[in-house]
Protein backbone atom coordinates (compact mmCIF):
# COMPACT_ATOMS: atom_id res chain seq x y z
CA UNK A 1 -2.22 7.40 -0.73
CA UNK A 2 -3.41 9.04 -3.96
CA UNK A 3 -2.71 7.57 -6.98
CA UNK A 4 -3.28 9.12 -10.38
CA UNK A 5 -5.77 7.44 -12.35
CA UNK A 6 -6.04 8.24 -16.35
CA UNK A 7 -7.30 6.35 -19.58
CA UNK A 8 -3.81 6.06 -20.80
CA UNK A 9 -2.23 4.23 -17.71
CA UNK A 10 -4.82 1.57 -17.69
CA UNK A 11 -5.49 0.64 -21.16
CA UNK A 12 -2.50 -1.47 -22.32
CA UNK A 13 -3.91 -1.09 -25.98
CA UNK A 14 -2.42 2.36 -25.97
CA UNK A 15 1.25 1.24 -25.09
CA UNK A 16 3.38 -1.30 -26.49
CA UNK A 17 3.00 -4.58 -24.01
CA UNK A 18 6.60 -3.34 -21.86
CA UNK A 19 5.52 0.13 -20.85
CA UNK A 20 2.05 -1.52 -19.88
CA UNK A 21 4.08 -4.05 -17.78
CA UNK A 22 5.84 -1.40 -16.13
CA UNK A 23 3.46 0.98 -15.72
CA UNK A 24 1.15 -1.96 -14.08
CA UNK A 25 3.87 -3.34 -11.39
CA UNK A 26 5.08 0.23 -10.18
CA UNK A 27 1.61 0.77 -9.45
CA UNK A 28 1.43 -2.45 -7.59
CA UNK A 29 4.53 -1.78 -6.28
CA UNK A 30 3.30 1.22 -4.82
CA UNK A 31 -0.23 0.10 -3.68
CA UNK A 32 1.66 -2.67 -1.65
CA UNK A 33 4.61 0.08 0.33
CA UNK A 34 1.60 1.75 1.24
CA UNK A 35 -0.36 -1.56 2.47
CA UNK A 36 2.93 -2.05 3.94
CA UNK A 37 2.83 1.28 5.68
CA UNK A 38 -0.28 1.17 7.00
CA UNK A 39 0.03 -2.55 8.16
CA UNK A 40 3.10 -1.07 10.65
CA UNK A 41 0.77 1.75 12.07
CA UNK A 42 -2.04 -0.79 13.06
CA UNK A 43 0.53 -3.28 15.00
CA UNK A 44 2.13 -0.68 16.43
CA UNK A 45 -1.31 0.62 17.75
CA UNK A 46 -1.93 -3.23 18.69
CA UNK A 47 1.34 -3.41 20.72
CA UNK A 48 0.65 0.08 22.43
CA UNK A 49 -3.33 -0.97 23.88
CA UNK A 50 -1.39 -4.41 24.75
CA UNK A 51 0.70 -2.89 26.56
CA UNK A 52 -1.26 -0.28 28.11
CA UNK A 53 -3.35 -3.03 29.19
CA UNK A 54 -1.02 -5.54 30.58
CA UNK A 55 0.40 -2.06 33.00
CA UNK A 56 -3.37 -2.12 34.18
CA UNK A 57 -3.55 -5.39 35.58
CA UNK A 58 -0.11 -5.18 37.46
């Protein structure tokens, strides 16, 4: 995920305290859907090679 990265958005001396607050949790916000995201793809890999695996051995 790409986020856009600028003086402005990081520098809550150049916003009133509010818009800094904002700004800051949407881009955790955002940083966590796509932790989120790519937490599903790796257990869903995990359950896949688990399974494969347990169809071996029968």
């Amino acid at each position: 995920m790409f986020f856009h990265l600028c003086q402005s958005c990081f520098n809550p001396e150049s916003t009133s305290a509010s818009t800094w607050k904002q700004r800051r949790l949407k881009f955790l916000k955002s940083m966590r859907d796509d932790l989120e995201t790519r937490l599903a793809a790796i257990n869903a890999a995990i359950e896949t090679i688990e399974r494969q695996n347990s169809q071996e051995e029968i």
